[in-house]
Protein backbone atom coordinates (compact mmCIF):
# COMPACT_ATOMS: atom_id res chain seq x y z
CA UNK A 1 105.67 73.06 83.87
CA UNK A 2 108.46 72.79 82.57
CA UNK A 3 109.63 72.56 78.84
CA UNK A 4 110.83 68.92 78.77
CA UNK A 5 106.77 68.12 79.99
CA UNK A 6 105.40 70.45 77.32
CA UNK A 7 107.22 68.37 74.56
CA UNK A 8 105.64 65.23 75.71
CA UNK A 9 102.03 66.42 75.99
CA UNK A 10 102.58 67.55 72.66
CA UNK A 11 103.88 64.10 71.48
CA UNK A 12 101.44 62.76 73.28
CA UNK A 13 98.42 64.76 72.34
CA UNK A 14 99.74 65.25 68.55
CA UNK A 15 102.08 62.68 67.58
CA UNK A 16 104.46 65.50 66.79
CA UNK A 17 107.56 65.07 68.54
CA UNK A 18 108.89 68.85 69.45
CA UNK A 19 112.45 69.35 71.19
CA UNK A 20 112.19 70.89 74.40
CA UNK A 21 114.92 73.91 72.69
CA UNK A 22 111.77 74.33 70.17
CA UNK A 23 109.45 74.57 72.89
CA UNK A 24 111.47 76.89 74.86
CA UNK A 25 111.89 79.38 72.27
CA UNK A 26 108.67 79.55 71.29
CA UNK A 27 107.84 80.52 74.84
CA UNK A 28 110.41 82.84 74.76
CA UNK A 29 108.69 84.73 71.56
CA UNK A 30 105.54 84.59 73.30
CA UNK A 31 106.66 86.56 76.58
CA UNK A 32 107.23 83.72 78.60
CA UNK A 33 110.39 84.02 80.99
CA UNK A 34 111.65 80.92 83.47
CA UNK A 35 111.41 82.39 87.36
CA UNK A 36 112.10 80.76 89.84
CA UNK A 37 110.02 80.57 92.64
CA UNK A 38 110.66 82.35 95.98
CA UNK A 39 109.05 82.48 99.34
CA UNK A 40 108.32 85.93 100.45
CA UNK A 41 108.01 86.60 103.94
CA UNK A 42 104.55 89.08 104.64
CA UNK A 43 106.04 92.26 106.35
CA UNK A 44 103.88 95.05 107.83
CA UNK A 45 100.65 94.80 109.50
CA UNK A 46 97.68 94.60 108.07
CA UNK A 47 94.64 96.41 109.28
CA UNK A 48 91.94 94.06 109.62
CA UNK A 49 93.64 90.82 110.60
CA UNK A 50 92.29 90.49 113.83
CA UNK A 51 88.45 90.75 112.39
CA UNK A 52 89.74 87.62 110.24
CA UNK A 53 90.59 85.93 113.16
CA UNK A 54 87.42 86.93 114.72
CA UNK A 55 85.35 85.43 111.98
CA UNK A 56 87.37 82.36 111.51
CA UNK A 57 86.71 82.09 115.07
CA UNK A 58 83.15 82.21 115.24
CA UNK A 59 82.62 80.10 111.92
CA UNK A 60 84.42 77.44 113.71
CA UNK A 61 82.40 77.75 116.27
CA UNK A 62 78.91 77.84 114.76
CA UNK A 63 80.06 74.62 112.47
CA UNK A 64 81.00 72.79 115.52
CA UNK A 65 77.90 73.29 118.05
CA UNK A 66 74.99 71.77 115.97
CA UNK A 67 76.39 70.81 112.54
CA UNK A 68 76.58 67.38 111.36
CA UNK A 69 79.84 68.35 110.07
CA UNK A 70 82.79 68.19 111.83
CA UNK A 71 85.98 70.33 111.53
């Protein structure tokens, strides 16, 4: 969320109007540090993904044969 929506929910909530500077540094005192997001890429191999597979599988399955609910 970013700042510029905090100071409306606060107007909104409140009635205090709050500039979104105000409401930036008082994130800033609290800890609270802008990121942005990235997409990471999963490297290495990971020992039981094939069992996940396997039980993906055979829930699938199972729900599919003689459940009312369909997937």
């Amino acid at each position: 969320m970013k700042p510029k929506e905090f100071a409306r929910l606060f107007k909104e909530e409140h009635g205090i109007p709050i500039s979104n500077n105000q409401v930036r540094n008082k994130l800033r005192l609290m800890g609270f540090k802008y990121r942005k997001q990235g997409k990471n890429l999963p490297t290495g191999t990971y020992a039981a993904r094939d069992m996940q597979f396997q039980v993906i599988f055979s829930l699938t399955f199972a729900m599919s044969v003689d459940s009312p609910i369909s997937i």
